[in-house]
C-alpha atoms as a PDB file:
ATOM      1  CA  UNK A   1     -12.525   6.110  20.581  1.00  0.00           C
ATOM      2  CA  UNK A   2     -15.555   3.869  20.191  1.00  0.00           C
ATOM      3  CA  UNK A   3     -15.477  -0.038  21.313  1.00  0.00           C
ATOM      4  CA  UNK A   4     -15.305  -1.236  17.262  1.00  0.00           C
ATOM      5  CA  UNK A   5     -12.357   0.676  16.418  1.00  0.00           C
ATOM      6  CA  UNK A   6     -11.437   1.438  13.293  1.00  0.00           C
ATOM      7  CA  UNK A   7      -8.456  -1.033  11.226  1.00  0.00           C
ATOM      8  CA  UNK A   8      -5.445   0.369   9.660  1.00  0.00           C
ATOM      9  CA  UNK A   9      -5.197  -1.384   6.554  1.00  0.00           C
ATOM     10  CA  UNK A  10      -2.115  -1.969   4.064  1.00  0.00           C
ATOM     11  CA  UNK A  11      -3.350  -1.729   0.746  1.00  0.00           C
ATOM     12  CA  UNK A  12      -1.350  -3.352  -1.820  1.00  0.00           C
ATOM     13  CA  UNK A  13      -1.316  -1.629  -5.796  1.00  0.00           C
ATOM     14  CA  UNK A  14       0.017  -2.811  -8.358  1.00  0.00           C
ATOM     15  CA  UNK A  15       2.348  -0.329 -10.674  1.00  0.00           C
ATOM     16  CA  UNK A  16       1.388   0.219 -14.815  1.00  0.00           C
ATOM     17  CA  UNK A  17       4.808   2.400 -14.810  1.00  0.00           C
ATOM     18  CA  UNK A  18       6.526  -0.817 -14.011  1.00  0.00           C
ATOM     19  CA  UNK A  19       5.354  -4.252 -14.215  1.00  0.00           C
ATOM     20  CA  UNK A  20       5.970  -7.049 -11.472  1.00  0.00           C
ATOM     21  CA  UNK A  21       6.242  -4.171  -8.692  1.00  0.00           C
ATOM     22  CA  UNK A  22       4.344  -2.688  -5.978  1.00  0.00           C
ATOM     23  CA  UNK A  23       3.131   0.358  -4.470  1.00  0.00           C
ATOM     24  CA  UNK A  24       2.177   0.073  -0.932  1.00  0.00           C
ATOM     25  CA  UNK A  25       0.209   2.753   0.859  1.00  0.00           C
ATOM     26  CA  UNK A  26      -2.186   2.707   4.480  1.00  0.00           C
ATOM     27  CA  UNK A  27      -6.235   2.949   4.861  1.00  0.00           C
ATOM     28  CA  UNK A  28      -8.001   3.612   7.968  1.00  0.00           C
ATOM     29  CA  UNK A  29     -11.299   1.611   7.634  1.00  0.00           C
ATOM     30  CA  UNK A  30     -13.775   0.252   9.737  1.00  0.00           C
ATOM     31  CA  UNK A  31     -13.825  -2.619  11.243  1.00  0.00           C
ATOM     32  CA  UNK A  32     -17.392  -4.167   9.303  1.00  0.00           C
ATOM     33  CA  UNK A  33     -16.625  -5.206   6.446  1.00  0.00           C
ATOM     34  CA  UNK A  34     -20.349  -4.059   5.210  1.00  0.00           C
ATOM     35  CA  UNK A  35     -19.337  -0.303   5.409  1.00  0.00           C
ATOM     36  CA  UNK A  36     -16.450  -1.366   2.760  1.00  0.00           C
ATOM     37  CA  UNK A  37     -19.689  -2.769   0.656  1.00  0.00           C
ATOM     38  CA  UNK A  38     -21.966   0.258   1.274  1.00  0.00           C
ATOM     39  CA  UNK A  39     -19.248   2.725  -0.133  1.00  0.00           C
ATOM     40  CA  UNK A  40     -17.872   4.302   2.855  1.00  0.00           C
ATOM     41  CA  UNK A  41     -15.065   6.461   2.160  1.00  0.00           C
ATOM     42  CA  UNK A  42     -11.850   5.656   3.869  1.00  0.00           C
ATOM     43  CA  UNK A  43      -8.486   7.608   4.733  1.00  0.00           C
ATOM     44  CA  UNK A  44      -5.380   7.457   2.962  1.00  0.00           C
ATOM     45  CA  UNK A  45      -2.141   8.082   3.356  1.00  0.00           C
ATOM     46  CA  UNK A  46       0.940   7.197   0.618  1.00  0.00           C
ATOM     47  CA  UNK A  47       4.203   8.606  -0.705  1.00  0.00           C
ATOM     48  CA  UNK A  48       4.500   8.532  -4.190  1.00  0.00           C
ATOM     49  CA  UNK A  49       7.754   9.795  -7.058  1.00  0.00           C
ATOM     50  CA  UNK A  50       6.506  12.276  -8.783  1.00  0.00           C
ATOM     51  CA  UNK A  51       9.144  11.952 -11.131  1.00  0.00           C
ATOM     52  CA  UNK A  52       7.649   8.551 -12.117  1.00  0.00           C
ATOM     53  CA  UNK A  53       5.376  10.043 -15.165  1.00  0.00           C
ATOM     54  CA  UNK A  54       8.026  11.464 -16.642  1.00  0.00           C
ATOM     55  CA  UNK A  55      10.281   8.702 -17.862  1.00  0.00           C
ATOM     56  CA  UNK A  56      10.599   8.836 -21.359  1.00  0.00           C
ATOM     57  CA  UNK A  57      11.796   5.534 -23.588  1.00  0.00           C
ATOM     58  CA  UNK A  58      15.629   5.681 -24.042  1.00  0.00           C
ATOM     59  CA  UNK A  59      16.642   8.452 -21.397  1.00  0.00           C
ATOM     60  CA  UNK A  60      17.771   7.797 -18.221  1.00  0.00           C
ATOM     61  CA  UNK A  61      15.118   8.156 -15.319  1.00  0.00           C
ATOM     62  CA  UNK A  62      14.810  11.339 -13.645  1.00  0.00           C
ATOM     63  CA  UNK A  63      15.469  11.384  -9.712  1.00  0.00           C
ATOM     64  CA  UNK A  64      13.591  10.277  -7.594  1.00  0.00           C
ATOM     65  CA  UNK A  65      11.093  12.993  -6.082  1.00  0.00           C
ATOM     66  CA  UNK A  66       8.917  11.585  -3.066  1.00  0.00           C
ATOM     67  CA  UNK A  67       6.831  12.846  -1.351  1.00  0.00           C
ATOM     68  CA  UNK A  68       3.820  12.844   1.187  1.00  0.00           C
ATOM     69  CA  UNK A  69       0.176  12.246   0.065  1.00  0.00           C
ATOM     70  CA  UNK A  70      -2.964  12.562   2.377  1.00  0.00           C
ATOM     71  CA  UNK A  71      -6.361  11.928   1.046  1.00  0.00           C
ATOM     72  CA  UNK A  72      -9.157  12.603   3.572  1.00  0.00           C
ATOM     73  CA  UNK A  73     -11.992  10.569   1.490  1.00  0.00           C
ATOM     74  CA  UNK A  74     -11.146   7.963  -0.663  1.00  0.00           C
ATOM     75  CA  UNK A  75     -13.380   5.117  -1.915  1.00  0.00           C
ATOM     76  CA  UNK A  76     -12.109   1.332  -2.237  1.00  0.00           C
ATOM     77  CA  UNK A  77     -14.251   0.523  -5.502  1.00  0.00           C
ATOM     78  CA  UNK A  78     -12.999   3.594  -7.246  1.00  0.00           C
ATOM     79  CA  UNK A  79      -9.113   2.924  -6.195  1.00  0.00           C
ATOM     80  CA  UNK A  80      -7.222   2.108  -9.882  1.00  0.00           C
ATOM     81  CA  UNK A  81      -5.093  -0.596  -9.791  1.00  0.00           C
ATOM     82  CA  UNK A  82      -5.448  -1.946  -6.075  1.00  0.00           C
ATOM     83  CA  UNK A  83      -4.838  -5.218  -5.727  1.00  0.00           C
ATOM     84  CA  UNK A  84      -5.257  -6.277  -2.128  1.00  0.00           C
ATOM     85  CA  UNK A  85      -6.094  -4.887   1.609  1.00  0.00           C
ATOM     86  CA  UNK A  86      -4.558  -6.422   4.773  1.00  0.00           C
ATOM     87  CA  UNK A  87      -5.773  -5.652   7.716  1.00  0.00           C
ATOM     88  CA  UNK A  88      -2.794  -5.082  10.311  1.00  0.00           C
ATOM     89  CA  UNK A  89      -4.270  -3.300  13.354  1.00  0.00           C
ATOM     90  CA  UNK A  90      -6.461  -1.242  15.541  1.00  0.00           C
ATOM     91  CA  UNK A  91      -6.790   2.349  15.544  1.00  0.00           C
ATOM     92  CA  UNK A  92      -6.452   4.081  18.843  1.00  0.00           C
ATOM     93  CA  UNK A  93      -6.523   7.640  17.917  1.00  0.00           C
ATOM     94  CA  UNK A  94      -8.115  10.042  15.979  1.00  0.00           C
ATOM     95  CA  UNK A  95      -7.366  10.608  12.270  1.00  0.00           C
ATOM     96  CA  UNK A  96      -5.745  13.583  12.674  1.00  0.00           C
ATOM     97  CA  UNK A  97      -3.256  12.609  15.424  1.00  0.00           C
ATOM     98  CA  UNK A  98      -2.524   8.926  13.034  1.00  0.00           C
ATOM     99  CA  UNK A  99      -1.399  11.696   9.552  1.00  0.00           C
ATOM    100  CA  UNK A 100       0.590  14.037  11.426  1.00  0.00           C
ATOM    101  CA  UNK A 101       2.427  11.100  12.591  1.00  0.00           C
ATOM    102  CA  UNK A 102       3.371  10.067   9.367  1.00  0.00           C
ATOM    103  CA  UNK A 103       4.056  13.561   7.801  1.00  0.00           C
ATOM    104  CA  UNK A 104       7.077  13.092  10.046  1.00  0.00           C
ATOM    105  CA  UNK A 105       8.332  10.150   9.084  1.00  0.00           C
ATOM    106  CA  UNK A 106      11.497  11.085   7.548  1.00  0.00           C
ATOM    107  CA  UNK A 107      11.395  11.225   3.062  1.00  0.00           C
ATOM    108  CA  UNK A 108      15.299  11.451   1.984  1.00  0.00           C
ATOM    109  CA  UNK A 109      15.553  14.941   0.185  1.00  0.00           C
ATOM    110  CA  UNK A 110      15.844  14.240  -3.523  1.00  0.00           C
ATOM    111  CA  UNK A 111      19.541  13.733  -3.855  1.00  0.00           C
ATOM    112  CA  UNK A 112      19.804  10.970  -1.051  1.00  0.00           C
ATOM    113  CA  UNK A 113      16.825   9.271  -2.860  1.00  0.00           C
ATOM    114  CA  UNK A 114      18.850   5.882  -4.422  1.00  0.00           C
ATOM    115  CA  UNK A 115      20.271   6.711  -8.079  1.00  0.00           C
ATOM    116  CA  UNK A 116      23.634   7.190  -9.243  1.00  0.00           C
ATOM    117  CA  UNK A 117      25.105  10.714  -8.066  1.00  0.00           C
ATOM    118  CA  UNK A 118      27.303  10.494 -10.604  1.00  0.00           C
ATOM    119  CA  UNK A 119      25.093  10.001 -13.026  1.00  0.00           C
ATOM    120  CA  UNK A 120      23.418  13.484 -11.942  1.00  0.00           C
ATOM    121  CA  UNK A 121      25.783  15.301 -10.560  1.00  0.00           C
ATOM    122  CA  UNK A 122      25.304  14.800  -7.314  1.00  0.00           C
ATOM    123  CA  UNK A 123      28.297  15.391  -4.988  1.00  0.00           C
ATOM    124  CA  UNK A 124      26.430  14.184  -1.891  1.00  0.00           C
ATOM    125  CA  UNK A 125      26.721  10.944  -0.601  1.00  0.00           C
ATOM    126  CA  UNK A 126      23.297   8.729  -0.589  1.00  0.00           C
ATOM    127  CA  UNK A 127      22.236   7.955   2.640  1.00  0.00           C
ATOM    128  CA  UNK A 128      19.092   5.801   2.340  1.00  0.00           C
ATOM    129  CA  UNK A 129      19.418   4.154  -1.560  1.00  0.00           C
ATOM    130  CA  UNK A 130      16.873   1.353  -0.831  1.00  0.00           C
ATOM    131  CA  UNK A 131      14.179   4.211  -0.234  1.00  0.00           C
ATOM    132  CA  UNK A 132      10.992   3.732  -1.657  1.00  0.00           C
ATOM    133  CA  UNK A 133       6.846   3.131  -0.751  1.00  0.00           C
ATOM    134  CA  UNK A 134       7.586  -0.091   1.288  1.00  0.00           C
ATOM    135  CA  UNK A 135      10.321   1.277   3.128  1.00  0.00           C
ATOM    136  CA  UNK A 136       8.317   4.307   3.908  1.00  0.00           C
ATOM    137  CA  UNK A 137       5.226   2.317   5.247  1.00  0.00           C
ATOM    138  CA  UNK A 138       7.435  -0.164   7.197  1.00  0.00           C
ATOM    139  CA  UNK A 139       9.123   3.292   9.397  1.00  0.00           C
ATOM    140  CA  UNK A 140       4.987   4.764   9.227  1.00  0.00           C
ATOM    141  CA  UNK A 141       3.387   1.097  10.593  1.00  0.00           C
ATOM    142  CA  UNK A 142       6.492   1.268  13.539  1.00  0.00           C
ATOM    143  CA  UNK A 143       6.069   5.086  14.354  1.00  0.00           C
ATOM    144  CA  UNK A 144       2.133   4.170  14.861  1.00  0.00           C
ATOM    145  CA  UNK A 145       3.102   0.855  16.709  1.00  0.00           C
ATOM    146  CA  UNK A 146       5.344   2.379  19.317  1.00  0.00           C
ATOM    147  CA  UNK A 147       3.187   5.760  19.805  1.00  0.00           C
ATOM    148  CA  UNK A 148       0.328   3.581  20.563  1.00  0.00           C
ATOM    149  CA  UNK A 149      -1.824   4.988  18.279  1.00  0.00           C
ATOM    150  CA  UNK A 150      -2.175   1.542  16.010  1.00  0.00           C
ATOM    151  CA  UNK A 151      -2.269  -1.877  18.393  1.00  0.00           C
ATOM    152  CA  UNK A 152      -2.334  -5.281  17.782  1.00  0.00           C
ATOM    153  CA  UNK A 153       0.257  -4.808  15.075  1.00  0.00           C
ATOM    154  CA  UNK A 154       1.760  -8.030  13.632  1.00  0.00           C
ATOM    155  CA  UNK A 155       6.045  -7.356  13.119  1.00  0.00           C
ATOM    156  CA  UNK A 156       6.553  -5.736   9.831  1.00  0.00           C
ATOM    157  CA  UNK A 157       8.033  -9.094   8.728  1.00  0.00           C
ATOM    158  CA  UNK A 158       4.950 -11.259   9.151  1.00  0.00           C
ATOM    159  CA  UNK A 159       2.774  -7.899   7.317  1.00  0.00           C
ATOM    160  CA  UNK A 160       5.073  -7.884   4.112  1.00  0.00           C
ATOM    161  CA  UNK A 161       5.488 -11.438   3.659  1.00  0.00           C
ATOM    162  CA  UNK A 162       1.878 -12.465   4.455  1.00  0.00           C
ATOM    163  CA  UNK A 163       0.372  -9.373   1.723  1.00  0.00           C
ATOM    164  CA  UNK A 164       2.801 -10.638  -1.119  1.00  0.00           C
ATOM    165  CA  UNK A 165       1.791 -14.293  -0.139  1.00  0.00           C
ATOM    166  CA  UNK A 166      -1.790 -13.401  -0.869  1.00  0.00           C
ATOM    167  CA  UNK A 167      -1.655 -11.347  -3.817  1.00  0.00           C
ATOM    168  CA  UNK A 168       0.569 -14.456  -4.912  1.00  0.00           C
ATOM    169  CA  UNK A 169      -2.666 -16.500  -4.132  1.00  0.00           C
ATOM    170  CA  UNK A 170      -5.087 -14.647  -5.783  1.00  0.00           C
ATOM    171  CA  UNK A 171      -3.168 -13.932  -8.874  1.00  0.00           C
ATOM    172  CA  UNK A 172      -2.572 -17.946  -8.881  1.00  0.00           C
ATOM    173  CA  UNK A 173      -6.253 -17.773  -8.933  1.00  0.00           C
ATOM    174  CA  UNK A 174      -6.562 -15.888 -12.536  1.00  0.00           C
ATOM    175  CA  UNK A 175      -8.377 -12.824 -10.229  1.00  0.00           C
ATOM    176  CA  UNK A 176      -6.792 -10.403 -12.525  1.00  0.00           C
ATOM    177  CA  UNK A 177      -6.564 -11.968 -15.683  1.00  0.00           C
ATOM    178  CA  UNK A 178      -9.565 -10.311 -17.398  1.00  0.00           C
ATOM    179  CA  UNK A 179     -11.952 -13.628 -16.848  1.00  0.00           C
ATOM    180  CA  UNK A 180     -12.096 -14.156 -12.758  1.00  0.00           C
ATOM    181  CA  UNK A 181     -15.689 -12.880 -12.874  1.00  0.00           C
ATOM    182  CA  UNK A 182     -16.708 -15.076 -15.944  1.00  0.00           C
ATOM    183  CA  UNK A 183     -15.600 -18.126 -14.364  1.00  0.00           C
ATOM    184  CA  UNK A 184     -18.577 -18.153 -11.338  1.00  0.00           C
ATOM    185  CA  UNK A 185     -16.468 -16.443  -9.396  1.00  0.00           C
ATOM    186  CA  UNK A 186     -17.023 -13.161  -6.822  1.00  0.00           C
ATOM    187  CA  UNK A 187     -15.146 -10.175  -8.151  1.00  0.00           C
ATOM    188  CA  UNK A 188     -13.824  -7.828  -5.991  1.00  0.00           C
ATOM    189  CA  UNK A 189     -10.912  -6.293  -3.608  1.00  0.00           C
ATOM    190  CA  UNK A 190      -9.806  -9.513  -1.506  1.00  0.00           C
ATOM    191  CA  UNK A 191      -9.302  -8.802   2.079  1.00  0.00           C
ATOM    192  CA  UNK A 192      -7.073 -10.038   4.376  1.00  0.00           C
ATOM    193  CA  UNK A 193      -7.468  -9.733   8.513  1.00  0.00           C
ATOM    194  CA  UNK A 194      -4.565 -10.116  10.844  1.00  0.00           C
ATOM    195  CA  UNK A 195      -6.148  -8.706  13.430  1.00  0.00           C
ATOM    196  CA  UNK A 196      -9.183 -10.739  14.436  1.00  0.00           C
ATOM    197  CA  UNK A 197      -8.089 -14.400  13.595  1.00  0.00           C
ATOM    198  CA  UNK A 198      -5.523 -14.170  11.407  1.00  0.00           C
ATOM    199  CA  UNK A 199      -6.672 -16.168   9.098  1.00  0.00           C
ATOM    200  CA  UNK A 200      -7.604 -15.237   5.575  1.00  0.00           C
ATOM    201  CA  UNK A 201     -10.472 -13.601   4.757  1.00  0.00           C
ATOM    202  CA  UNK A 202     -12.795 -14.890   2.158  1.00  0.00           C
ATOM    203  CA  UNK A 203     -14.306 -11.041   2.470  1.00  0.00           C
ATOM    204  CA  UNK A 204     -14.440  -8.945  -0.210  1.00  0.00           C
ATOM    205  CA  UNK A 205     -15.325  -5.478  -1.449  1.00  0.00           C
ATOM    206  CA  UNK A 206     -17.375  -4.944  -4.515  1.00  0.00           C
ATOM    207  CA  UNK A 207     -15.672  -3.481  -7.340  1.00  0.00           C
ATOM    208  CA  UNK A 208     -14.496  -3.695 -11.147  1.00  0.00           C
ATOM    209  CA  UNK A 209     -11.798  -5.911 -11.900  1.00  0.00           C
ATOM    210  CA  UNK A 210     -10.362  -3.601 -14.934  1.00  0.00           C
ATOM    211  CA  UNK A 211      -6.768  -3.990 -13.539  1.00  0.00           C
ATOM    212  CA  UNK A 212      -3.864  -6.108 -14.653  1.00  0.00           C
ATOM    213  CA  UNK A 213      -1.378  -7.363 -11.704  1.00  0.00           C
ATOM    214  CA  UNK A 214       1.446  -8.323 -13.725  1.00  0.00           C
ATOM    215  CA  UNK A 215       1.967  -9.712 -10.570  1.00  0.00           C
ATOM    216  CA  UNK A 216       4.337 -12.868 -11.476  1.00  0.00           C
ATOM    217  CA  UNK A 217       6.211 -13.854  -7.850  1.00  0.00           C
ATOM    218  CA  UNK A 218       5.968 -10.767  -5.220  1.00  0.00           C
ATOM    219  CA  UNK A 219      10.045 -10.891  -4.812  1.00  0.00           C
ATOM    220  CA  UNK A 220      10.281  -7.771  -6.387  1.00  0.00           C
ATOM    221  CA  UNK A 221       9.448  -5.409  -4.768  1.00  0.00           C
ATOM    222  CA  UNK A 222       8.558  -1.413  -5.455  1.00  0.00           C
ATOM    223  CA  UNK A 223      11.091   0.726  -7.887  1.00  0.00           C
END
């Protein structure tokens, strides 16, 4: 790997479906913040209910349906509805090695995926209710910790309660309330480094603020 490694990033959306929660997925970027600016595209990787577009007003939700999501080229200003990136650690290995890693991170089978059994018929007893995008990324950020392919990884505690701190911050700060820009102020995706200083980062990446947080107090998390 070269000497600037690339960052593995936690990038923070917010959800239209369902206001005041949070999707939470992973970017590998690099580590200048100027390719962010130039357009580079980035790697993703998510999970995301497929079942969620197809709740209809006054019927129950469908089930749960996760599942794995891998998107080789993805660019930050064209990413609806992100909110935030923090920066949680170093690459070590190749792109490749860092995805097939996470395809095995276990996803509950449909059925074990927290709703009512009852409710659907379901004669099998749930075994991981609380599953969702954050619980996914939490098991994907340890598997990459502890196969040393991601280093200088902050505990998952310090990660989730620093990002909802921030978008707290910057939602305090009107960034998504439609006038951020005509108030003086830069625009764009505010980025936060835990890796080199730890402090915040007043860096940002260029895009359109067209998106509404409904962030209100990040206690509620994700479905």
């Amino acid at each position: 790997m070269a000497k600037n490694k690339n960052r593995l990033a936690l990038a923070v959306y917010s959800c239209p479906e369902q206001p005041g929660t949070f999707n939470y997925a992973l970017i590998e970027c690099p580590k200048n913040i100027s390719e962010f600016q130039q357009g580079s595209p980035m790697k993703k990787w998510q999970i995301r209910n497929f079942n969620m577009q197809q709740t209809y007003p006054g019927y129950a939700p469908p089930p749960p349906a996760w599942g794995f999501e891998a998107y080789p080229s993805v660019y930050i200003q064209q990413e609806a509805n992100l909110l935030v990136l923090v920066v949680i650690g170093k690459v070590q290995r190749f792109s490749q090695e860092l995805e097939q890693t996470m395809r095995e991170v276990q996803i509950p089978p449909p059925q074990q995926q927290g709703y009512s059994n009852q409710q659907y018929g379901y004669q099998q007893q749930q075994q991981n209710p609380n599953f969702n995008s954050i619980t996914w990324t939490e098991s994907a950020v340890q598997s990459l910790h502890q196969r040393g392919m991601a280093t200088d990884v902050p505990p998952w505690f310090d990660v989730d309660s620093k990002a909802r701190q921030f978008v707290n911050e910057e939602s305090a700060k009107g960034r998504w309330n439609g006038g951020f820009a005509h108030q003086g102020r830069v625009s764009g995706v505010p980025v936060l480094d835990l890796v080199d200083g730890g402090k915040k980062d007043q860096r940002l990446v260029t895009k359109d603020d067209g998106i509404t947080c409904g962030c209100g107090v990040l206690d509620r998390m994700l479905f």
